[in-house]
PDB file of N, CA and C in Angstrom:
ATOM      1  N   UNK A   1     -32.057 -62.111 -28.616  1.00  0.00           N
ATOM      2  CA  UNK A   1     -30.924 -62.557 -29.382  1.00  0.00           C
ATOM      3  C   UNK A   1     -29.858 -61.473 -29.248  1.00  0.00           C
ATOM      4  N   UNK A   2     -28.621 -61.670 -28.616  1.00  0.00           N
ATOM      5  CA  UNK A   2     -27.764 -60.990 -28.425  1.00  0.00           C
ATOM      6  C   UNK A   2     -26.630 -60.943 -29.554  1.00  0.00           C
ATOM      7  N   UNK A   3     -26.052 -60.248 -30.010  1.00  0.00           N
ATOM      8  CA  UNK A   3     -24.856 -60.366 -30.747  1.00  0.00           C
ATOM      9  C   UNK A   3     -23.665 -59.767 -30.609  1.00  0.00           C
ATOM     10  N   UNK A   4     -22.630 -59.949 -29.860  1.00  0.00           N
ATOM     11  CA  UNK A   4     -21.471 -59.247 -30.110  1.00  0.00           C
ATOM     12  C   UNK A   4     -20.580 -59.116 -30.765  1.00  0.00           C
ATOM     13  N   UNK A   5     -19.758 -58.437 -30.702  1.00  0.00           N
ATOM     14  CA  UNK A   5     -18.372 -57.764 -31.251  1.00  0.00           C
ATOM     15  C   UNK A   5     -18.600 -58.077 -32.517  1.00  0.00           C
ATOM     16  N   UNK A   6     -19.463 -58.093 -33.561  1.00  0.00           N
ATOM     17  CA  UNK A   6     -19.000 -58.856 -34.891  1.00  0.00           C
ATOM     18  C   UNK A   6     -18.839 -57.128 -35.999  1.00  0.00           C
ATOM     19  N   UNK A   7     -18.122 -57.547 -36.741  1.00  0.00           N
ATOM     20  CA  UNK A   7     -17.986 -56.058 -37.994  1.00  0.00           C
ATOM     21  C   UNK A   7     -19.520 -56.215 -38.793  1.00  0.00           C
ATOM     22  N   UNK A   8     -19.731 -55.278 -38.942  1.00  0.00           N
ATOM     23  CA  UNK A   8     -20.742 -54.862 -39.613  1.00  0.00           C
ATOM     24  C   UNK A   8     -21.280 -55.624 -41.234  1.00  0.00           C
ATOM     25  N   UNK A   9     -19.984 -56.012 -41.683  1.00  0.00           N
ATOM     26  CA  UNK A   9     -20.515 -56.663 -43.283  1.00  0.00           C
ATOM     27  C   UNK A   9     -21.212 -57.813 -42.370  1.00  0.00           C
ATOM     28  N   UNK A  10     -20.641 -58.718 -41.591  1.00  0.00           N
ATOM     29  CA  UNK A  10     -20.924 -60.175 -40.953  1.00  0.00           C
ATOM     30  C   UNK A  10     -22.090 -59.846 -40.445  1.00  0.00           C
ATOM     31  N   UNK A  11     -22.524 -58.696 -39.710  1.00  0.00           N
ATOM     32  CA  UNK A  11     -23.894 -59.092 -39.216  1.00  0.00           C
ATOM     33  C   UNK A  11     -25.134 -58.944 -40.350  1.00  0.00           C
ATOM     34  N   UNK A  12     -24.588 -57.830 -41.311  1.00  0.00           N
ATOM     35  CA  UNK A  12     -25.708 -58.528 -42.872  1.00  0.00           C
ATOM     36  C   UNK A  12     -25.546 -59.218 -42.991  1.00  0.00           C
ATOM     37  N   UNK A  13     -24.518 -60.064 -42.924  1.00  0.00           N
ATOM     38  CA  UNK A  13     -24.696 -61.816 -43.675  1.00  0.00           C
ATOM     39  C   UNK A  13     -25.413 -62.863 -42.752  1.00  0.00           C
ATOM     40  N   UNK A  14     -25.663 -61.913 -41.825  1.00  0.00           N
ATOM     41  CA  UNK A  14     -26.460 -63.248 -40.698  1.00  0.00           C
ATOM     42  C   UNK A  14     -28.334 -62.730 -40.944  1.00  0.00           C
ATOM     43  N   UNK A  15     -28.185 -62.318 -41.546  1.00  0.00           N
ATOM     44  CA  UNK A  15     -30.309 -61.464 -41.653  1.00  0.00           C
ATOM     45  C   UNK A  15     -30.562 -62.404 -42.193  1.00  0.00           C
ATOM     46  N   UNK A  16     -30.280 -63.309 -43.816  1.00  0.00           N
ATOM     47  CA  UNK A  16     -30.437 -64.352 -44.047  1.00  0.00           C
ATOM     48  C   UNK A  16     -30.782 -65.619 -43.406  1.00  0.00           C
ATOM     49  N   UNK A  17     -29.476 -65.590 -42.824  1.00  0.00           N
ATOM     50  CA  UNK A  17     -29.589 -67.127 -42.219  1.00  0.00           C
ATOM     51  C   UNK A  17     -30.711 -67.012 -40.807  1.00  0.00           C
ATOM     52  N   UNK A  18     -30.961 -66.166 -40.703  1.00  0.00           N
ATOM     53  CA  UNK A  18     -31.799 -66.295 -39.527  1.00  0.00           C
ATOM     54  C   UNK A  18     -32.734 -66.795 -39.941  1.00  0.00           C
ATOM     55  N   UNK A  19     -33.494 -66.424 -40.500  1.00  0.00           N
ATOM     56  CA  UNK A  19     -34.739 -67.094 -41.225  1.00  0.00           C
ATOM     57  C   UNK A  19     -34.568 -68.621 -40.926  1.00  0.00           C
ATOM     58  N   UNK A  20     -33.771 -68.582 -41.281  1.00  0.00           N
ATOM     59  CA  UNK A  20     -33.286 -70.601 -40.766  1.00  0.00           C
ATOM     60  C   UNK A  20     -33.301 -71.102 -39.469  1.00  0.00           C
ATOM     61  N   UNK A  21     -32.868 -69.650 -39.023  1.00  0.00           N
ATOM     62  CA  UNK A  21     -32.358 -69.776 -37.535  1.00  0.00           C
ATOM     63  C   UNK A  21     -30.956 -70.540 -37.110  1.00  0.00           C
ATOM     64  N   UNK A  22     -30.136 -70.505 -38.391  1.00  0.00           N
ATOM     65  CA  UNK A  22     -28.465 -70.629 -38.738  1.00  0.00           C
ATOM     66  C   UNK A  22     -27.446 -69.599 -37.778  1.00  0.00           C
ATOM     67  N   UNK A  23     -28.009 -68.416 -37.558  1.00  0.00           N
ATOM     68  CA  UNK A  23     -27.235 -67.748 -36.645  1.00  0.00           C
ATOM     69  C   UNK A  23     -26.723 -68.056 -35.519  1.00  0.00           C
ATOM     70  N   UNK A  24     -27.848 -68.820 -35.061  1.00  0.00           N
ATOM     71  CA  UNK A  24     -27.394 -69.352 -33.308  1.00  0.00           C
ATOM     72  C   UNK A  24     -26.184 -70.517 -33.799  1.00  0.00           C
ATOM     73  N   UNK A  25     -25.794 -70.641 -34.772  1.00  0.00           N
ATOM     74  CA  UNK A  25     -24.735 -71.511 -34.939  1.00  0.00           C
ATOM     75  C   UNK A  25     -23.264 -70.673 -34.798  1.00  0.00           C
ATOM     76  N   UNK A  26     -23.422 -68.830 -34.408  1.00  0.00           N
ATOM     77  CA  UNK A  26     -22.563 -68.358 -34.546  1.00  0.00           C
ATOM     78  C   UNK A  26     -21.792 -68.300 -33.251  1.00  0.00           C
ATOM     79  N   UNK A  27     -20.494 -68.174 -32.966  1.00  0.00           N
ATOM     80  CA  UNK A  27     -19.943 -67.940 -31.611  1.00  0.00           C
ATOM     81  C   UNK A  27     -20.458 -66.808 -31.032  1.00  0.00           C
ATOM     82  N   UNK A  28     -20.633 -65.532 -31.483  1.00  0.00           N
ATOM     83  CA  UNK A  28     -20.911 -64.321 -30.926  1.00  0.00           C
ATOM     84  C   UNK A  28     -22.555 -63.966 -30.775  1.00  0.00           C
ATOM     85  N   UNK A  29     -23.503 -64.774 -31.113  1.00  0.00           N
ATOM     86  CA  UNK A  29     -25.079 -65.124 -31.145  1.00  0.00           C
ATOM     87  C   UNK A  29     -24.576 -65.534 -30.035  1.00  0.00           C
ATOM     88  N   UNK A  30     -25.797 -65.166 -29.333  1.00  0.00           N
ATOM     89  CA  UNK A  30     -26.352 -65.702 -27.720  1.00  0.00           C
ATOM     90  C   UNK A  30     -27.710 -65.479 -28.081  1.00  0.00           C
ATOM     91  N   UNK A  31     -28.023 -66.747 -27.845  1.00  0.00           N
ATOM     92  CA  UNK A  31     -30.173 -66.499 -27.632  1.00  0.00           C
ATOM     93  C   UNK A  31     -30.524 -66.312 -26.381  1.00  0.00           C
ATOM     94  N   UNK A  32     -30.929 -65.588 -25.501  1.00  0.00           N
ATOM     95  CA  UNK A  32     -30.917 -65.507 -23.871  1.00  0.00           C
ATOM     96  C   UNK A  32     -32.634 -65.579 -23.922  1.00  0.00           C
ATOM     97  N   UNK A  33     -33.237 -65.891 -22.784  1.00  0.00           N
ATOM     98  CA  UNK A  33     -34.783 -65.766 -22.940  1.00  0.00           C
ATOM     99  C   UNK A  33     -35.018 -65.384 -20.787  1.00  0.00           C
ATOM    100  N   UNK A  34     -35.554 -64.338 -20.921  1.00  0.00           N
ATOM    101  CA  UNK A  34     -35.435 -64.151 -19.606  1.00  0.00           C
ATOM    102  C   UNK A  34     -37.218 -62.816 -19.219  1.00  0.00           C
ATOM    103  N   UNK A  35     -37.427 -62.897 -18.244  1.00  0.00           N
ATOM    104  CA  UNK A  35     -38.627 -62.107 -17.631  1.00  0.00           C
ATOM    105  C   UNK A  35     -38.646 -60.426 -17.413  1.00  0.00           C
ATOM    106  N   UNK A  36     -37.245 -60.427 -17.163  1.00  0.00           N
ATOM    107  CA  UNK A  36     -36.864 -58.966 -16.736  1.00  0.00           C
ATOM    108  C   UNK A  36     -35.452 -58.767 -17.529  1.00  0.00           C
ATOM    109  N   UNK A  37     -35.198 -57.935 -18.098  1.00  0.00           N
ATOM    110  CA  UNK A  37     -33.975 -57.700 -17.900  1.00  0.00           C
ATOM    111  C   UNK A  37     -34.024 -55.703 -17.791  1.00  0.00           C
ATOM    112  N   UNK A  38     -32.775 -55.215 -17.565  1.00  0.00           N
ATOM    113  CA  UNK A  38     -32.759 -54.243 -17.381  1.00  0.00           C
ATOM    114  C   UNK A  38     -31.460 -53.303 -18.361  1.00  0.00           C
ATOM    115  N   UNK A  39     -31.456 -53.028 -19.387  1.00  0.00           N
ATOM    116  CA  UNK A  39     -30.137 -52.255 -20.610  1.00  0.00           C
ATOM    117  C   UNK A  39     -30.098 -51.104 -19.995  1.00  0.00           C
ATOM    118  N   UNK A  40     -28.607 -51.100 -19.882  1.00  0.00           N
ATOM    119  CA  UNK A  40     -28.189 -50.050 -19.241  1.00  0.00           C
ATOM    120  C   UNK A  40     -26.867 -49.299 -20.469  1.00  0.00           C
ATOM    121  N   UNK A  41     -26.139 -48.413 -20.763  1.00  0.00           N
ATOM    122  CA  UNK A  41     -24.956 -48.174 -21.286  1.00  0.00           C
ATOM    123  C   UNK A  41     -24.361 -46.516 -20.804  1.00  0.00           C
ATOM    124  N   UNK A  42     -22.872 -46.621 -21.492  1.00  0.00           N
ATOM    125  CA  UNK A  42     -22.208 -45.754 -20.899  1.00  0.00           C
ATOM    126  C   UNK A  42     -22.691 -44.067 -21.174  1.00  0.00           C
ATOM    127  N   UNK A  43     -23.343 -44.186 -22.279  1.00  0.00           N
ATOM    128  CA  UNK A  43     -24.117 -42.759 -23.122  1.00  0.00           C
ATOM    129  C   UNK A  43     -25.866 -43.142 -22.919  1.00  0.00           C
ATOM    130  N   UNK A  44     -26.635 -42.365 -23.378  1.00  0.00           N
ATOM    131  CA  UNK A  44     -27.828 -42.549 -23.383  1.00  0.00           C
ATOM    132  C   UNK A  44     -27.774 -42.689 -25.085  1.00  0.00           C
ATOM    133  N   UNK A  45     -28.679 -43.965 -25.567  1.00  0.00           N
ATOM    134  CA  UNK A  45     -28.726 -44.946 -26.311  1.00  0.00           C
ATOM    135  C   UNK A  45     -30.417 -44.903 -26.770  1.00  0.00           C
ATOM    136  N   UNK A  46     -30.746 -44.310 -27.888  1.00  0.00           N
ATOM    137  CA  UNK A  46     -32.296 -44.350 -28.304  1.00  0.00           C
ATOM    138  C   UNK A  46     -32.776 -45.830 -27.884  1.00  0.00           C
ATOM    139  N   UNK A  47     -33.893 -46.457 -27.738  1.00  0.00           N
ATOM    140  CA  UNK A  47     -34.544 -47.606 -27.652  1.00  0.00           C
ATOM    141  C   UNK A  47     -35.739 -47.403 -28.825  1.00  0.00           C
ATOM    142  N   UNK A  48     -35.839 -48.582 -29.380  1.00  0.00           N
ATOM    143  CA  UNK A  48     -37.085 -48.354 -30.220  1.00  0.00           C
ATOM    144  C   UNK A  48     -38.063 -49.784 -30.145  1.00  0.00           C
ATOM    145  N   UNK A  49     -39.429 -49.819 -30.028  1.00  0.00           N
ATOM    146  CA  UNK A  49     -40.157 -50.989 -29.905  1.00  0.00           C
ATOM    147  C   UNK A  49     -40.908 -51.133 -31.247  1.00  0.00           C
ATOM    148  N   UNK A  50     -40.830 -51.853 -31.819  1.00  0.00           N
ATOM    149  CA  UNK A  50     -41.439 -52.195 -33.294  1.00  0.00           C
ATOM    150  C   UNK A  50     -41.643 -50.293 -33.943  1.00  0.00           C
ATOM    151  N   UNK A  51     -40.185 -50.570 -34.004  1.00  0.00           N
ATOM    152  CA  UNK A  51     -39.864 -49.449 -35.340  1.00  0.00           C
ATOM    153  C   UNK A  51     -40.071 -48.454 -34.501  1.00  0.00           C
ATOM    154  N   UNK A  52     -40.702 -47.804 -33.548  1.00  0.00           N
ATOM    155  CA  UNK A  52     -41.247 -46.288 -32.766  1.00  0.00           C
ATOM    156  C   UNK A  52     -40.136 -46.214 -31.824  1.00  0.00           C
ATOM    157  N   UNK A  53     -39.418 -44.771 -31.793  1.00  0.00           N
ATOM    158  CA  UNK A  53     -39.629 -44.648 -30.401  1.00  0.00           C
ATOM    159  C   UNK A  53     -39.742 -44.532 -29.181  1.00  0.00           C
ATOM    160  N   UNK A  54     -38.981 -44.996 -28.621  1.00  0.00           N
ATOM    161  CA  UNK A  54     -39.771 -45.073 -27.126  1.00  0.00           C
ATOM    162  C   UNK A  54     -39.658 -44.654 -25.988  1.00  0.00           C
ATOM    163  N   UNK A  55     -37.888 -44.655 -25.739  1.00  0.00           N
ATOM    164  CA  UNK A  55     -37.171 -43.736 -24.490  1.00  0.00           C
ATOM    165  C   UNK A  55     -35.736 -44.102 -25.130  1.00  0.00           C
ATOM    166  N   UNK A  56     -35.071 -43.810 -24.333  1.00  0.00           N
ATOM    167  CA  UNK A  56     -33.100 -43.837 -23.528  1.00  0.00           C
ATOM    168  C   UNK A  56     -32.663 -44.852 -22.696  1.00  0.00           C
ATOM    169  N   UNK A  57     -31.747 -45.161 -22.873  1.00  0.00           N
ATOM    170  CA  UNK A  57     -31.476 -46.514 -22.070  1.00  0.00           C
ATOM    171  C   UNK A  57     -31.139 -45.143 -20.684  1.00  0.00           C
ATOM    172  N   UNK A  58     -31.075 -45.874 -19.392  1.00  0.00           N
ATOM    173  CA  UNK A  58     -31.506 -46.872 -18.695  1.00  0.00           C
ATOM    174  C   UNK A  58     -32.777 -47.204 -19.273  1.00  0.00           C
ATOM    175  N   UNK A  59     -33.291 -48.744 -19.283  1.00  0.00           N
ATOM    176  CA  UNK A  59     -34.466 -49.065 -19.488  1.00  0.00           C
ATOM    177  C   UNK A  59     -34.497 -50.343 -18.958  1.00  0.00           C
ATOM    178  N   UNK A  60     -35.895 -50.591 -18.194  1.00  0.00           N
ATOM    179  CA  UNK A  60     -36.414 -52.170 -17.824  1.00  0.00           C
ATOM    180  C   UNK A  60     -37.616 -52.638 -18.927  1.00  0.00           C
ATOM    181  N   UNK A  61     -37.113 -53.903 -18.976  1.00  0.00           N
ATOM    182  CA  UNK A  61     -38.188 -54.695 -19.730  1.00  0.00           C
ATOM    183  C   UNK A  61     -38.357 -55.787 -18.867  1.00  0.00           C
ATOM    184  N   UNK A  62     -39.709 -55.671 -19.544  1.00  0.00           N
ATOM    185  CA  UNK A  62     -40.355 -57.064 -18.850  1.00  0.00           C
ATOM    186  C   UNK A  62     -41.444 -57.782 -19.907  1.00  0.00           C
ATOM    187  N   UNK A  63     -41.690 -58.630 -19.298  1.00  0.00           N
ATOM    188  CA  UNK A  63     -42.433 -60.000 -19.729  1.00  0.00           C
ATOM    189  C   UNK A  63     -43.824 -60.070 -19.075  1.00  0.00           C
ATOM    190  N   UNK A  64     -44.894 -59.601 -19.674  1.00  0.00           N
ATOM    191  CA  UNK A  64     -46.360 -60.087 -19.038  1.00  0.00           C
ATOM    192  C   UNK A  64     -46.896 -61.471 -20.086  1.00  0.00           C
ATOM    193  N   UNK A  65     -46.934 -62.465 -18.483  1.00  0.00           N
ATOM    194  CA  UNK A  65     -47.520 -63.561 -18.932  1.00  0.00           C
ATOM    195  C   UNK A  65     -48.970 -63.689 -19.356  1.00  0.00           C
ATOM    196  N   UNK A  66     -49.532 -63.692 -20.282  1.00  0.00           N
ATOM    197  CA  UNK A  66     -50.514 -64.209 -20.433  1.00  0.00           C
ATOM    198  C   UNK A  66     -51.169 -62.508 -20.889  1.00  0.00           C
ATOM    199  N   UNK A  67     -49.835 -62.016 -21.470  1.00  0.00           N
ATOM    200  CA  UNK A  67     -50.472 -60.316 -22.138  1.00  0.00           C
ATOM    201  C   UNK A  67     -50.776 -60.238 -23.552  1.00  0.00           C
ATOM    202  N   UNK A  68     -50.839 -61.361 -24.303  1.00  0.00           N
ATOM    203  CA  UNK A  68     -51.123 -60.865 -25.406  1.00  0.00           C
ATOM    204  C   UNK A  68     -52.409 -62.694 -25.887  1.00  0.00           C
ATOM    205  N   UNK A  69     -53.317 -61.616 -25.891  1.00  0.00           N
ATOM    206  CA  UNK A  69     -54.361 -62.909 -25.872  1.00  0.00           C
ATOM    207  C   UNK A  69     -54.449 -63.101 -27.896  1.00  0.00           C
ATOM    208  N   UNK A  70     -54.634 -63.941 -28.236  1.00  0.00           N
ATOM    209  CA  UNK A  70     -54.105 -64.204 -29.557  1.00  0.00           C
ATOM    210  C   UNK A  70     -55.824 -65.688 -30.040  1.00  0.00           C
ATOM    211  N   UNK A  71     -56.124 -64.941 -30.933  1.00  0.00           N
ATOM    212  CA  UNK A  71     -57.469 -66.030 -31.326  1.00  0.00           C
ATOM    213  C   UNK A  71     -57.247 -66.229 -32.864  1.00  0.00           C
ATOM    214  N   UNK A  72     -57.180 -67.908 -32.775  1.00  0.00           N
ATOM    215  CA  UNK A  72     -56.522 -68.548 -33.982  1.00  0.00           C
ATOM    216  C   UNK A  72     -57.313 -69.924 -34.384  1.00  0.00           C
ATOM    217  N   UNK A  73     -57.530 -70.528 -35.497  1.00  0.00           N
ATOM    218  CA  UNK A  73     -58.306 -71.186 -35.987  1.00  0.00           C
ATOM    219  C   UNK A  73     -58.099 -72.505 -35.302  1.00  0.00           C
ATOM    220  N   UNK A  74     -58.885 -73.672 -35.182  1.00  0.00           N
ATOM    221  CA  UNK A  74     -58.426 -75.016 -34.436  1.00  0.00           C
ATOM    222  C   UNK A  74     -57.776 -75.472 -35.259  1.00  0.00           C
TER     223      UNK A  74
END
Protein backbone atom coordinates (compact mmCIF):
# COMPACT_ATOMS: atom_id res chain seq x y z
CA UNK A 1 0.00 0.00 0.00
CA UNK A 2 1.60 3.06 -1.21
CA UNK A 3 0.71 6.55 -0.11
CA UNK A 4 1.74 9.80 -1.35
CA UNK A 5 2.18 13.36 -0.87
CA UNK A 6 -0.59 13.51 1.80
CA UNK A 7 0.11 16.01 5.23
CA UNK A 8 0.50 14.21 8.09
CA UNK A 9 -2.95 14.98 10.15
CA UNK A 10 -4.71 13.08 6.80
CA UNK A 11 -2.66 10.11 6.98
CA UNK A 12 -3.94 9.59 10.86
CA UNK A 13 -7.24 9.93 9.63
CA UNK A 14 -6.78 7.11 7.21
CA UNK A 15 -5.47 4.25 10.21
CA UNK A 16 -9.16 4.07 10.86
CA UNK A 17 -10.64 3.66 7.80
CA UNK A 18 -8.37 1.07 6.81
CA UNK A 19 -9.72 -1.39 8.89
CA UNK A 20 -12.58 -1.04 6.38
CA UNK A 21 -10.27 -0.87 3.80
CA UNK A 22 -11.91 2.86 2.96
CA UNK A 23 -8.46 4.14 2.14
CA UNK A 24 -8.09 2.67 -1.24
CA UNK A 25 -10.97 5.05 -1.88
CA UNK A 26 -8.24 7.74 -1.55
CA UNK A 27 -6.56 9.46 -4.69
CA UNK A 28 -3.05 9.28 -3.22
CA UNK A 29 -3.54 5.27 -1.89
CA UNK A 30 -2.16 3.00 -4.46
CA UNK A 31 -2.51 -0.77 -3.50
CA UNK A 32 0.34 -2.26 -5.82
CA UNK A 33 0.89 -6.17 -5.28
CA UNK A 34 4.04 -7.30 -6.99
CA UNK A 35 7.04 -10.29 -6.48
CA UNK A 36 10.05 -8.12 -6.41
CA UNK A 37 10.31 -4.80 -5.94
CA UNK A 38 13.44 -2.96 -5.22
CA UNK A 39 13.26 0.87 -2.65
CA UNK A 40 15.71 2.85 -3.45
CA UNK A 41 16.01 6.88 -2.12
CA UNK A 42 18.06 9.93 -2.32
CA UNK A 43 19.61 9.52 1.55
CA UNK A 44 19.93 6.20 3.22
CA UNK A 45 16.43 5.58 4.81
CA UNK A 46 16.18 2.97 8.00
CA UNK A 47 13.91 -0.11 6.80
CA UNK A 48 12.13 -1.94 9.46
CA UNK A 49 10.27 -5.53 9.12
CA UNK A 50 7.59 -6.08 11.78
CA UNK A 51 8.75 -3.37 14.12
CA UNK A 52 12.88 -4.58 14.00
CA UNK A 53 15.38 -3.32 12.25
CA UNK A 54 16.73 -4.47 9.45
CA UNK A 55 19.04 -2.45 6.98
CA UNK A 56 19.15 1.03 4.67
CA UNK A 57 17.50 1.46 1.66
CA UNK A 58 18.94 0.41 -1.22
CA UNK A 59 16.89 -2.66 -0.50
CA UNK A 60 15.25 -5.71 -2.57
CA UNK A 61 12.24 -7.45 -1.54
CA UNK A 62 10.84 -10.30 -2.55
CA UNK A 63 8.04 -12.72 -2.42
CA UNK A 64 8.61 -16.57 -1.59
CA UNK A 65 5.79 -18.55 -2.85
CA UNK A 66 4.69 -21.07 -0.84
CA UNK A 67 7.12 -19.59 2.32
CA UNK A 68 5.01 -19.42 4.95
CA UNK A 69 3.26 -22.81 5.57
CA UNK A 70 0.23 -21.87 7.86
CA UNK A 71 -1.99 -24.95 9.69
CA UNK A 72 -5.58 -23.97 10.33
CA UNK A 73 -8.74 -25.73 11.39
CA UNK A 74 -11.19 -27.22 8.42
Amino acid sequence: CLVRDLPRLKVATLFPSAYFGQHLRVKEVEYLRFKTLRVESGVPIDVYGDGEPVCQTPIDIGVITGGLKVIAPK
